[in-house]
PDB file of N, CA and C in Angstrom:
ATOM      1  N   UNK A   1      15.961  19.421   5.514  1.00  0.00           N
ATOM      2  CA  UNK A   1      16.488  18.078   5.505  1.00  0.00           C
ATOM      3  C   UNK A   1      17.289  17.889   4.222  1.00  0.00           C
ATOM      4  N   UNK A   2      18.146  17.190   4.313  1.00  0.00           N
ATOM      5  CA  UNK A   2      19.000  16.910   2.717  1.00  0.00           C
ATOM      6  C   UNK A   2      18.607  15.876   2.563  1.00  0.00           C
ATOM      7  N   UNK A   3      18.944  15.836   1.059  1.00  0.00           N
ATOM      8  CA  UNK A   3      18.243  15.133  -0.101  1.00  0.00           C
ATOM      9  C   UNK A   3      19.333  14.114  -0.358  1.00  0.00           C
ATOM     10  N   UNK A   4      19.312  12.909   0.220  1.00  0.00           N
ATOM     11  CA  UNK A   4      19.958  12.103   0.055  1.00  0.00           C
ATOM     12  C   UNK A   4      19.960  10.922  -1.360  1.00  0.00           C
ATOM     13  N   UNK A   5      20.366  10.866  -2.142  1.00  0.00           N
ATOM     14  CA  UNK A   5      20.448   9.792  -3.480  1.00  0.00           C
ATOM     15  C   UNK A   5      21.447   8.605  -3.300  1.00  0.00           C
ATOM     16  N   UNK A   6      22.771   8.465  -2.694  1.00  0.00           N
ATOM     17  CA  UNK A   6      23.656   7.748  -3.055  1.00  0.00           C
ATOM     18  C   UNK A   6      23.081   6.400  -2.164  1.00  0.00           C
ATOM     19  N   UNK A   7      23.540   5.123  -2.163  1.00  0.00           N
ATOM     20  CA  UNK A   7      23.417   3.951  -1.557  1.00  0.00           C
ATOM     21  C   UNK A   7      24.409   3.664  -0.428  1.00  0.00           C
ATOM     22  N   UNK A   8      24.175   3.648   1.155  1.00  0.00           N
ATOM     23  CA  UNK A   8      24.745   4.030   2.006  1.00  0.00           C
ATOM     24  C   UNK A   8      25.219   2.059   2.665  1.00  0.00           C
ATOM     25  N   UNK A   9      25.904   2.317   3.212  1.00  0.00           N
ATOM     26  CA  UNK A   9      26.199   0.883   3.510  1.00  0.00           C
ATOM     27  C   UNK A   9      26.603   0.689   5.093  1.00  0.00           C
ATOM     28  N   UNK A  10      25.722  -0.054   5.551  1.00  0.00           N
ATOM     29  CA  UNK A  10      25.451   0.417   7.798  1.00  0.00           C
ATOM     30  C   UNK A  10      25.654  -1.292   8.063  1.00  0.00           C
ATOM     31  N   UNK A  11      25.932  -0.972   8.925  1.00  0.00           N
ATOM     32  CA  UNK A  11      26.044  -1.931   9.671  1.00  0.00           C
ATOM     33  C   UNK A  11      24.962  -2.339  10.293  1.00  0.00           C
ATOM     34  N   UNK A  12      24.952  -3.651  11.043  1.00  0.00           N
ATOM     35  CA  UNK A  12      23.536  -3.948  11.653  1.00  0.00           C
ATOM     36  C   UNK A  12      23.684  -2.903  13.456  1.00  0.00           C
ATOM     37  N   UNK A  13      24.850  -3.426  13.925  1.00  0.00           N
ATOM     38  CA  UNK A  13      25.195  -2.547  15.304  1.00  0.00           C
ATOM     39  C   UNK A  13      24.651  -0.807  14.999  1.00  0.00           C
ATOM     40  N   UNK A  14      25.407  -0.722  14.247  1.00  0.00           N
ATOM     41  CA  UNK A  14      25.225   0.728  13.498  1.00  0.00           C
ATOM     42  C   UNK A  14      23.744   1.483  13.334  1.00  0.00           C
ATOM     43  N   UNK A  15      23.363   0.254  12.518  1.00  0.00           N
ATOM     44  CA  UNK A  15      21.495   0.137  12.485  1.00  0.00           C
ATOM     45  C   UNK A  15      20.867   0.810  13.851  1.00  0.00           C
ATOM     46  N   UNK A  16      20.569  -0.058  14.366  1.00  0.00           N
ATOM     47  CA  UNK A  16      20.395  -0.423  15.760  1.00  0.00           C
ATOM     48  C   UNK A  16      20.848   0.677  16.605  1.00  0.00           C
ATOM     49  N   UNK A  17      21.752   1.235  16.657  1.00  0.00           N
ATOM     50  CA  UNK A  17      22.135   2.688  17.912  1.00  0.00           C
ATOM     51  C   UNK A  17      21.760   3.610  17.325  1.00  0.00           C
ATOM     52  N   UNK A  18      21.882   3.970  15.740  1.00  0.00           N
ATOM     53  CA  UNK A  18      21.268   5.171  14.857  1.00  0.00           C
ATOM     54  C   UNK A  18      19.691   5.082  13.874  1.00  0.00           C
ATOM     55  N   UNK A  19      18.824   4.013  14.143  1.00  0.00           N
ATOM     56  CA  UNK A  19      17.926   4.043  13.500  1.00  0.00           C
ATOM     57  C   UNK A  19      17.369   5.461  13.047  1.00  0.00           C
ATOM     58  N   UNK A  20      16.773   6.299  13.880  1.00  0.00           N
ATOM     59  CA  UNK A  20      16.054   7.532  13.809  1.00  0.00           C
ATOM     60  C   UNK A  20      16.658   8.110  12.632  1.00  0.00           C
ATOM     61  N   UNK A  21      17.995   8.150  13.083  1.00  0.00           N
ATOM     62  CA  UNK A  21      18.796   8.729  11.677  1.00  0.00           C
ATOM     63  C   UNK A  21      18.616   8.417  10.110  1.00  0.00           C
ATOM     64  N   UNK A  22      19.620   7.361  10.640  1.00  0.00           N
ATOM     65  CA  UNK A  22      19.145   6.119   9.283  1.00  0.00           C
ATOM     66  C   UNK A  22      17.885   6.102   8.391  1.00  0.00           C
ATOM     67  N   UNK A  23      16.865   6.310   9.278  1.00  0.00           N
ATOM     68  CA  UNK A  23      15.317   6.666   8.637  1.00  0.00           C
ATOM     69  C   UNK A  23      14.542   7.615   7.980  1.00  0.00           C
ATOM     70  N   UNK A  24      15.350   8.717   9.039  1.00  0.00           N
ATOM     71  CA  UNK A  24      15.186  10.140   8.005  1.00  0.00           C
ATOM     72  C   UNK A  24      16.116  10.131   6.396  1.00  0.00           C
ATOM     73  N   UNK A  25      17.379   9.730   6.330  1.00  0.00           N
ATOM     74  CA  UNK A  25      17.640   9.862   5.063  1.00  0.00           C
ATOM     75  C   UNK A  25      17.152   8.841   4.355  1.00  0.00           C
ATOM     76  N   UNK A  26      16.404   7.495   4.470  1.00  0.00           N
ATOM     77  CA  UNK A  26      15.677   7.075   3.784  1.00  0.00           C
ATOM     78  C   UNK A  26      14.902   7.566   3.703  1.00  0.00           C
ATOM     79  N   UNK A  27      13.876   8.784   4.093  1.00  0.00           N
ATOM     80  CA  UNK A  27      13.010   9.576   3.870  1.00  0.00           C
ATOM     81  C   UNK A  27      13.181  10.149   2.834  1.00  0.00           C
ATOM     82  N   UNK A  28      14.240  10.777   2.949  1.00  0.00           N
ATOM     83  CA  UNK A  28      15.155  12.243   2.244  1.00  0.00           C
ATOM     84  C   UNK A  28      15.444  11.443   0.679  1.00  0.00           C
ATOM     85  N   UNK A  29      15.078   9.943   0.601  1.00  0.00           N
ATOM     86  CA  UNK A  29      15.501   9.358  -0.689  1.00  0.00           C
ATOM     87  C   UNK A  29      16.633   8.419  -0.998  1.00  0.00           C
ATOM     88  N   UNK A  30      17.441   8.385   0.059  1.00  0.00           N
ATOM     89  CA  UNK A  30      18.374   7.563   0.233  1.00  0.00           C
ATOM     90  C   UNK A  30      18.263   5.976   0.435  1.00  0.00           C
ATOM     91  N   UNK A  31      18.719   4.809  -0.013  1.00  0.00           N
ATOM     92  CA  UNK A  31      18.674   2.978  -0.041  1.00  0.00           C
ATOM     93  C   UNK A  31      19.824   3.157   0.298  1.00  0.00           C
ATOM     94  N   UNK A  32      19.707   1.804   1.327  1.00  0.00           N
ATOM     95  CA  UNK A  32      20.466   1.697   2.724  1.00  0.00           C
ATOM     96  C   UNK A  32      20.427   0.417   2.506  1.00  0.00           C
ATOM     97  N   UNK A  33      21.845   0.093   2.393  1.00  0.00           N
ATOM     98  CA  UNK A  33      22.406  -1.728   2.188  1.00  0.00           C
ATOM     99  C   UNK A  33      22.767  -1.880   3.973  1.00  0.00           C
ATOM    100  N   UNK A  34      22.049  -3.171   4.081  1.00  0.00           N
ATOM    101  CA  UNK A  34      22.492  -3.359   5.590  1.00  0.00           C
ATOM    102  C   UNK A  34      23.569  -4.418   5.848  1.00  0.00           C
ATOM    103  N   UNK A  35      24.344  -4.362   6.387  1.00  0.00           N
ATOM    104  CA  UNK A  35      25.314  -5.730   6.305  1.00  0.00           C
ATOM    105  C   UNK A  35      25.562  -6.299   7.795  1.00  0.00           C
ATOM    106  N   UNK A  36      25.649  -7.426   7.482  1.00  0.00           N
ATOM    107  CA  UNK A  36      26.229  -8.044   8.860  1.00  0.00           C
ATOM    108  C   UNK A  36      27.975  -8.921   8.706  1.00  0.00           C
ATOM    109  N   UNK A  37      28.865  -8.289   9.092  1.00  0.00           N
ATOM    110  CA  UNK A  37      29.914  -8.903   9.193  1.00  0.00           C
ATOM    111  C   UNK A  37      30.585  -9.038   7.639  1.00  0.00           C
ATOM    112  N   UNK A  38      30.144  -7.481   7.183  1.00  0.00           N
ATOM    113  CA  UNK A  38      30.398  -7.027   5.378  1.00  0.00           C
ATOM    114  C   UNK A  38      29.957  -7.791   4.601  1.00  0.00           C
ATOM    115  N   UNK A  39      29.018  -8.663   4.672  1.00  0.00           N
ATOM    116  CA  UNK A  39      28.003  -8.854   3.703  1.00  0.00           C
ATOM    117  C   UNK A  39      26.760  -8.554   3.969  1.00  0.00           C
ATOM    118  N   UNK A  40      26.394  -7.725   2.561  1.00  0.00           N
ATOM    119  CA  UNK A  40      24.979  -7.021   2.743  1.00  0.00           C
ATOM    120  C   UNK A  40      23.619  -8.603   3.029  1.00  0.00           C
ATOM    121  N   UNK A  41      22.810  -7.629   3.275  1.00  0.00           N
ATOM    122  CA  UNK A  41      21.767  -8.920   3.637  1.00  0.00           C
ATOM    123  C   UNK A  41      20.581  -8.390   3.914  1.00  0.00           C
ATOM    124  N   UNK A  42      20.585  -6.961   3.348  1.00  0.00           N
ATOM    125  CA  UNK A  42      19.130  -6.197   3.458  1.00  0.00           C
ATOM    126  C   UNK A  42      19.182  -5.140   2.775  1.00  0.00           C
ATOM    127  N   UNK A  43      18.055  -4.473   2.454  1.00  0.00           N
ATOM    128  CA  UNK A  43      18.093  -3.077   2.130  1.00  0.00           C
ATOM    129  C   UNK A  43      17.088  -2.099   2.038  1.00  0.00           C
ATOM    130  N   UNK A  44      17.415  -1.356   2.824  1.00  0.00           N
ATOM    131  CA  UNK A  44      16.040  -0.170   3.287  1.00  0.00           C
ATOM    132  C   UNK A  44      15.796   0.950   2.138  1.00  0.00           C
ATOM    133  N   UNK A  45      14.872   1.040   1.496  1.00  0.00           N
ATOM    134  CA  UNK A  45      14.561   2.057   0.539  1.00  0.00           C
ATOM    135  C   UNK A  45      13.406   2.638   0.648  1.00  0.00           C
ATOM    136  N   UNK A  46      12.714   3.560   0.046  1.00  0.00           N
ATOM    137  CA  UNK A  46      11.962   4.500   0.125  1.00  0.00           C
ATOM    138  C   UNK A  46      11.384   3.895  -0.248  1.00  0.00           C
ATOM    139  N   UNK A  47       9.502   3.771   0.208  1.00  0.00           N
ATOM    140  CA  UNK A  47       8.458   3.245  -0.895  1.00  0.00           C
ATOM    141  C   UNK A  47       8.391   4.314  -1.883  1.00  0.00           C
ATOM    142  N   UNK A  48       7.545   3.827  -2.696  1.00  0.00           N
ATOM    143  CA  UNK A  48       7.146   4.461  -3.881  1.00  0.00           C
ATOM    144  C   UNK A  48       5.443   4.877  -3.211  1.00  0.00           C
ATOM    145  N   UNK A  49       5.432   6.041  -3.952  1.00  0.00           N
ATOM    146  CA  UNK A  49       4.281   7.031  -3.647  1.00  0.00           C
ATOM    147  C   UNK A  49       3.355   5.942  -4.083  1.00  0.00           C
ATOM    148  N   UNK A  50       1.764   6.214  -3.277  1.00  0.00           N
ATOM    149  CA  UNK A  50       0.571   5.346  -3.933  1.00  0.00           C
ATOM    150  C   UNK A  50      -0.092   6.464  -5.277  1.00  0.00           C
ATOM    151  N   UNK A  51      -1.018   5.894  -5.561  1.00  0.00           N
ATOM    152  CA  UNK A  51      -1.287   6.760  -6.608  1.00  0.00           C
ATOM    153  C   UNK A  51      -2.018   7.895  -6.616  1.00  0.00           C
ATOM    154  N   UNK A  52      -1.784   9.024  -7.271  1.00  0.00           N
ATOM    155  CA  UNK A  52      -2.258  10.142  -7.074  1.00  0.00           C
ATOM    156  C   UNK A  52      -4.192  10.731  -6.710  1.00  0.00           C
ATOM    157  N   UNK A  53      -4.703  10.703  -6.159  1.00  0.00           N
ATOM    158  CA  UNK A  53      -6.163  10.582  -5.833  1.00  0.00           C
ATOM    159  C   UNK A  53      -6.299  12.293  -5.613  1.00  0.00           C
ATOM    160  N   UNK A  54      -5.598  12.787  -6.732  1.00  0.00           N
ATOM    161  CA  UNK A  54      -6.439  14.536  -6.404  1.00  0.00           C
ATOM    162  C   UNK A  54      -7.561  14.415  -7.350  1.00  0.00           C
ATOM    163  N   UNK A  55      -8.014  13.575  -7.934  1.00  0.00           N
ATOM    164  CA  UNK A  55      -9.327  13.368  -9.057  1.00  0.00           C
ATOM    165  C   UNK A  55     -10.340  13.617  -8.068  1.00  0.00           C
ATOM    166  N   UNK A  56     -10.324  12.036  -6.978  1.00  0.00           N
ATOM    167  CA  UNK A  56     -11.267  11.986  -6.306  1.00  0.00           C
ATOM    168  C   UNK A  56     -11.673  13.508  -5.408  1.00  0.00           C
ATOM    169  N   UNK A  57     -10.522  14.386  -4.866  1.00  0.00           N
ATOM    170  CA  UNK A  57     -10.506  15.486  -4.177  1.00  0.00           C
ATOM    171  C   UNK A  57     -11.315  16.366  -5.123  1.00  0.00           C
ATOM    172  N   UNK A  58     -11.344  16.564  -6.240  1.00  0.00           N
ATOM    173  CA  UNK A  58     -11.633  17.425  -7.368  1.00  0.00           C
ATOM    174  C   UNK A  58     -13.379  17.729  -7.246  1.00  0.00           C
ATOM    175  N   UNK A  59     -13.639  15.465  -7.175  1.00  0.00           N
ATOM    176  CA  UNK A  59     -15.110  15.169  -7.447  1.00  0.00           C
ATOM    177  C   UNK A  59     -15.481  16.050  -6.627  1.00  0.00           C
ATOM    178  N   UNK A  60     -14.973  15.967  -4.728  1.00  0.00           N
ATOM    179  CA  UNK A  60     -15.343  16.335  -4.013  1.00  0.00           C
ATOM    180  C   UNK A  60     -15.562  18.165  -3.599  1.00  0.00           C
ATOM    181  N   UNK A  61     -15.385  18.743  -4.479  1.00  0.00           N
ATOM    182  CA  UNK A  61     -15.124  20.441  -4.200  1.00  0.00           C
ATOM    183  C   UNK A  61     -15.907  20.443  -5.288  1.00  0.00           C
ATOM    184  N   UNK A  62     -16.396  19.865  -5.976  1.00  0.00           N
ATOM    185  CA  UNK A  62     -17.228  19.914  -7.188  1.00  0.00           C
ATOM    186  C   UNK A  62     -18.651  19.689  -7.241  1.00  0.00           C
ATOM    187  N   UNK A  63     -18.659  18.737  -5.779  1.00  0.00           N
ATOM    188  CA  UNK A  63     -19.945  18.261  -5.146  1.00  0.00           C
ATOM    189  C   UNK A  63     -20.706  17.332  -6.192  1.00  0.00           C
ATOM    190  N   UNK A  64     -19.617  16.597  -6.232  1.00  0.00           N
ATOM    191  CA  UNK A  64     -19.603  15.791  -7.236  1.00  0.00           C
ATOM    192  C   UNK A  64     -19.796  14.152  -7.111  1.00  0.00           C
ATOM    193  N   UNK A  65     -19.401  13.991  -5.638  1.00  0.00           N
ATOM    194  CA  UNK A  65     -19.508  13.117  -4.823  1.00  0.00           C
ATOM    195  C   UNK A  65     -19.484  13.873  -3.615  1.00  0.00           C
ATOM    196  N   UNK A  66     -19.602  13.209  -2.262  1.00  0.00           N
ATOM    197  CA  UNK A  66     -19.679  13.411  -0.875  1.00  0.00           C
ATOM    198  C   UNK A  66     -18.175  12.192  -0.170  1.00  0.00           C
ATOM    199  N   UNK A  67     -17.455  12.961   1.103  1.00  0.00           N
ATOM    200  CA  UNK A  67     -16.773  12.196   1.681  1.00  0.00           C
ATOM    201  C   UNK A  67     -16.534  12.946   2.872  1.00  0.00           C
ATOM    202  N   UNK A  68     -17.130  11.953   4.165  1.00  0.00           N
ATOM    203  CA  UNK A  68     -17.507  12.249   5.441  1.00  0.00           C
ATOM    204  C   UNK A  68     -15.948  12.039   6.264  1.00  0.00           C
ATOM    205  N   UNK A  69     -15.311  11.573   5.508  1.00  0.00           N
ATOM    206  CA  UNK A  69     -13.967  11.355   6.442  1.00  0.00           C
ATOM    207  C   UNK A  69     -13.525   9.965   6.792  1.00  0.00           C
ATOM    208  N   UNK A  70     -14.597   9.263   6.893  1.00  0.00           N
ATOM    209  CA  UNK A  70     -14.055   7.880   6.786  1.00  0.00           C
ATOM    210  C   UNK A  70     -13.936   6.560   5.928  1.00  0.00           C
ATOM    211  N   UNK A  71     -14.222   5.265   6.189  1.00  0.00           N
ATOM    212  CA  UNK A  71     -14.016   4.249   5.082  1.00  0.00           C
ATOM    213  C   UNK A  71     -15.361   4.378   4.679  1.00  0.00           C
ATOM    214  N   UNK A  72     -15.490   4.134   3.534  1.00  0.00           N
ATOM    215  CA  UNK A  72     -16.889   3.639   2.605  1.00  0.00           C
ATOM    216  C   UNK A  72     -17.433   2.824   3.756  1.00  0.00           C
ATOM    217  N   UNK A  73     -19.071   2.693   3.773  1.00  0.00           N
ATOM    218  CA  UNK A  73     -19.698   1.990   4.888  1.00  0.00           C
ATOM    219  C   UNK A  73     -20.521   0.820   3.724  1.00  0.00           C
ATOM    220  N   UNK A  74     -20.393   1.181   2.392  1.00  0.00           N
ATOM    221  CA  UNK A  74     -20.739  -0.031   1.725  1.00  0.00           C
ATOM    222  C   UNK A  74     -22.570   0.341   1.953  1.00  0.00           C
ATOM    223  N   UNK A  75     -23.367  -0.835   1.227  1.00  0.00           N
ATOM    224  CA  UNK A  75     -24.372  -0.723   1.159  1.00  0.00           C
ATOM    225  C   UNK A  75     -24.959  -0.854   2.532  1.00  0.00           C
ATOM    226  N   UNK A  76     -26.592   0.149   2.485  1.00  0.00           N
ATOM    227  CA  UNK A  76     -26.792  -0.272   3.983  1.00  0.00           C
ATOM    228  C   UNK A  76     -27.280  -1.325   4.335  1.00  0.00           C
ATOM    229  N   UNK A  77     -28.310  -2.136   3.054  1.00  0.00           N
ATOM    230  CA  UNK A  77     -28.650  -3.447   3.778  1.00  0.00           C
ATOM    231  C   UNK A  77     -27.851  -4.208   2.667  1.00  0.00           C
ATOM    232  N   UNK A  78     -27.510  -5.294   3.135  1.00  0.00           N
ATOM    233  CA  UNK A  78     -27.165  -6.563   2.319  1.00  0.00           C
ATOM    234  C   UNK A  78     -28.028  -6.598   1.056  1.00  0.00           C
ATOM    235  N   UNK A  79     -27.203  -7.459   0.186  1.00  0.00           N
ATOM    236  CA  UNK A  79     -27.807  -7.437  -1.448  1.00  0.00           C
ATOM    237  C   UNK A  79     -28.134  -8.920  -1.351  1.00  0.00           C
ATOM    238  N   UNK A  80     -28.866  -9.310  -1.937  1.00  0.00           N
ATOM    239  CA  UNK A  80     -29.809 -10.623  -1.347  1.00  0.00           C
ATOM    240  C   UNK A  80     -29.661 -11.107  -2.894  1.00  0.00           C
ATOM    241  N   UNK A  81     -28.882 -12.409  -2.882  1.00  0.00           N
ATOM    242  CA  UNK A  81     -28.802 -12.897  -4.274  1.00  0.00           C
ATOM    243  C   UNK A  81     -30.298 -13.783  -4.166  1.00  0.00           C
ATOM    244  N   UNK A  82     -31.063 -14.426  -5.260  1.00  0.00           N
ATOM    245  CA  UNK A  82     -31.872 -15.491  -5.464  1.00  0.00           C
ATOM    246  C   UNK A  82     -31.505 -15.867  -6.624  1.00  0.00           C
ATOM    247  N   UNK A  83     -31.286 -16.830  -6.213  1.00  0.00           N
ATOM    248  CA  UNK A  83     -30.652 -17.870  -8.130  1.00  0.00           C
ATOM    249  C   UNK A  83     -32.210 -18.375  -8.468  1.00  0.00           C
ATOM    250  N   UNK A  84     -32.264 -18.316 -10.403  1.00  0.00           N
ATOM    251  CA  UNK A  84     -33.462 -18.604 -10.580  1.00  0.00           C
ATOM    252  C   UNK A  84     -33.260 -20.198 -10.568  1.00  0.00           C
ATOM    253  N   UNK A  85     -32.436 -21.007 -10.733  1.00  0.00           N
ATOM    254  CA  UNK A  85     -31.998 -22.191 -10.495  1.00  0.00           C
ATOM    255  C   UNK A  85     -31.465 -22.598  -9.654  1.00  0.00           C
ATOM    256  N   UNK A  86     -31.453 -24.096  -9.357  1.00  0.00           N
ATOM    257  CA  UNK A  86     -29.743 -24.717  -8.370  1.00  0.00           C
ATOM    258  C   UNK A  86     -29.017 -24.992  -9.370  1.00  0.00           C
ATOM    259  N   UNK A  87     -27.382 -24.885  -8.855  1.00  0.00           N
ATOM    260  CA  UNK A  87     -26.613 -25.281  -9.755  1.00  0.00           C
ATOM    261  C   UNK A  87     -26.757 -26.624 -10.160  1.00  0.00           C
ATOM    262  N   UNK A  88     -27.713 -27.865  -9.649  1.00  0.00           N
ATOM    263  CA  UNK A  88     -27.320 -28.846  -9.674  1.00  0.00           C
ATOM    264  C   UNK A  88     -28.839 -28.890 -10.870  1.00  0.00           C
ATOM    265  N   UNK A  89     -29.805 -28.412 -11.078  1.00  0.00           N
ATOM    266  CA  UNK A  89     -30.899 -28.167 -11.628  1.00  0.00           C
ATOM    267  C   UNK A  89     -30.222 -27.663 -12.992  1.00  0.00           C
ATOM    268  N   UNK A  90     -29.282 -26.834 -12.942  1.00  0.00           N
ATOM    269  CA  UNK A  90     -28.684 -26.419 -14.165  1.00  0.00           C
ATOM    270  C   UNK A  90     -28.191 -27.601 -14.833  1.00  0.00           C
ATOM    271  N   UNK A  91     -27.233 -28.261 -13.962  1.00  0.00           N
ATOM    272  CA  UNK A  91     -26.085 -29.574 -14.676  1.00  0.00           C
ATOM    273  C   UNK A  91     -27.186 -30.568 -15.146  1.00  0.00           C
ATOM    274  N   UNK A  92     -28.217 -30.432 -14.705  1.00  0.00           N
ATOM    275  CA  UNK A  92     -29.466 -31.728 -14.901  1.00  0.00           C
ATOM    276  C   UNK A  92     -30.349 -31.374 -16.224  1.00  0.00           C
ATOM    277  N   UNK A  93     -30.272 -30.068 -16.445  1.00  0.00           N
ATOM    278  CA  UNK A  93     -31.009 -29.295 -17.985  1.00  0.00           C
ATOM    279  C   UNK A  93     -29.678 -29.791 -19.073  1.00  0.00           C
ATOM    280  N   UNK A  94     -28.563 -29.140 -18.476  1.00  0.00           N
ATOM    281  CA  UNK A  94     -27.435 -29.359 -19.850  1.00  0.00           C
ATOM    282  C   UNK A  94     -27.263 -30.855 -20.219  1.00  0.00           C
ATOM    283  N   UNK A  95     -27.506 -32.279 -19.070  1.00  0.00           N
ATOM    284  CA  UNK A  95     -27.636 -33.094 -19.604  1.00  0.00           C
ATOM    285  C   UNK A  95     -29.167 -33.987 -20.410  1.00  0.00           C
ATOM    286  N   UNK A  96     -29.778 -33.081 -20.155  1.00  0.00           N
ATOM    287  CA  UNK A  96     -31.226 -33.769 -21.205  1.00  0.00           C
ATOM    288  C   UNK A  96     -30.659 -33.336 -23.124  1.00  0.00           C
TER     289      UNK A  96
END
């Protein structure tokens, strides 16, 4: 695939019959001004990478942590707050 850099300038019709295209060289790195009737009014660019998580991969070959493949399942039972007060028991101490 080529490595597209420069800022390309499409039409919306254009858009629209060549998307697939259009998409791969925004892949390839290329921002894509979209215009309707020669004024731009959009522009398609590449996201930016999320952040690098080979740490967490590291933990994991290290057995350092465990990861089964899916989302965190979180704790298994609920965490059960008990306030040693009510808030309203509190506001009633700070005013004595």
């Amino acid at each position: 695939m080529e490595n597209f850099t420069a800022t390309e300038r499409v039409g919306i019709r254009d858009l629209k019959a060549h998307l697939s295209r259009h998409l791969k060289r925004v892949q390839a790195g290329a921002q894509i001004v979209v215009t309707d009737r020669g004024r731009s009014i959009a522009t398609i660019a590449p996201i930016e990478r999320g952040p690098d998580l080979a740490w967490t991969r590291r933990l994991v070959a290290e057995g350092r942590a465990r990861w089964e493949g899916g989302k965190p399942a979180g704790p298994r039972r609920p965490v059960e707050i008990t306030p040693k007060a009510t808030v309203s028991s509190a506001v009633l101490e700070d005013r004595r």
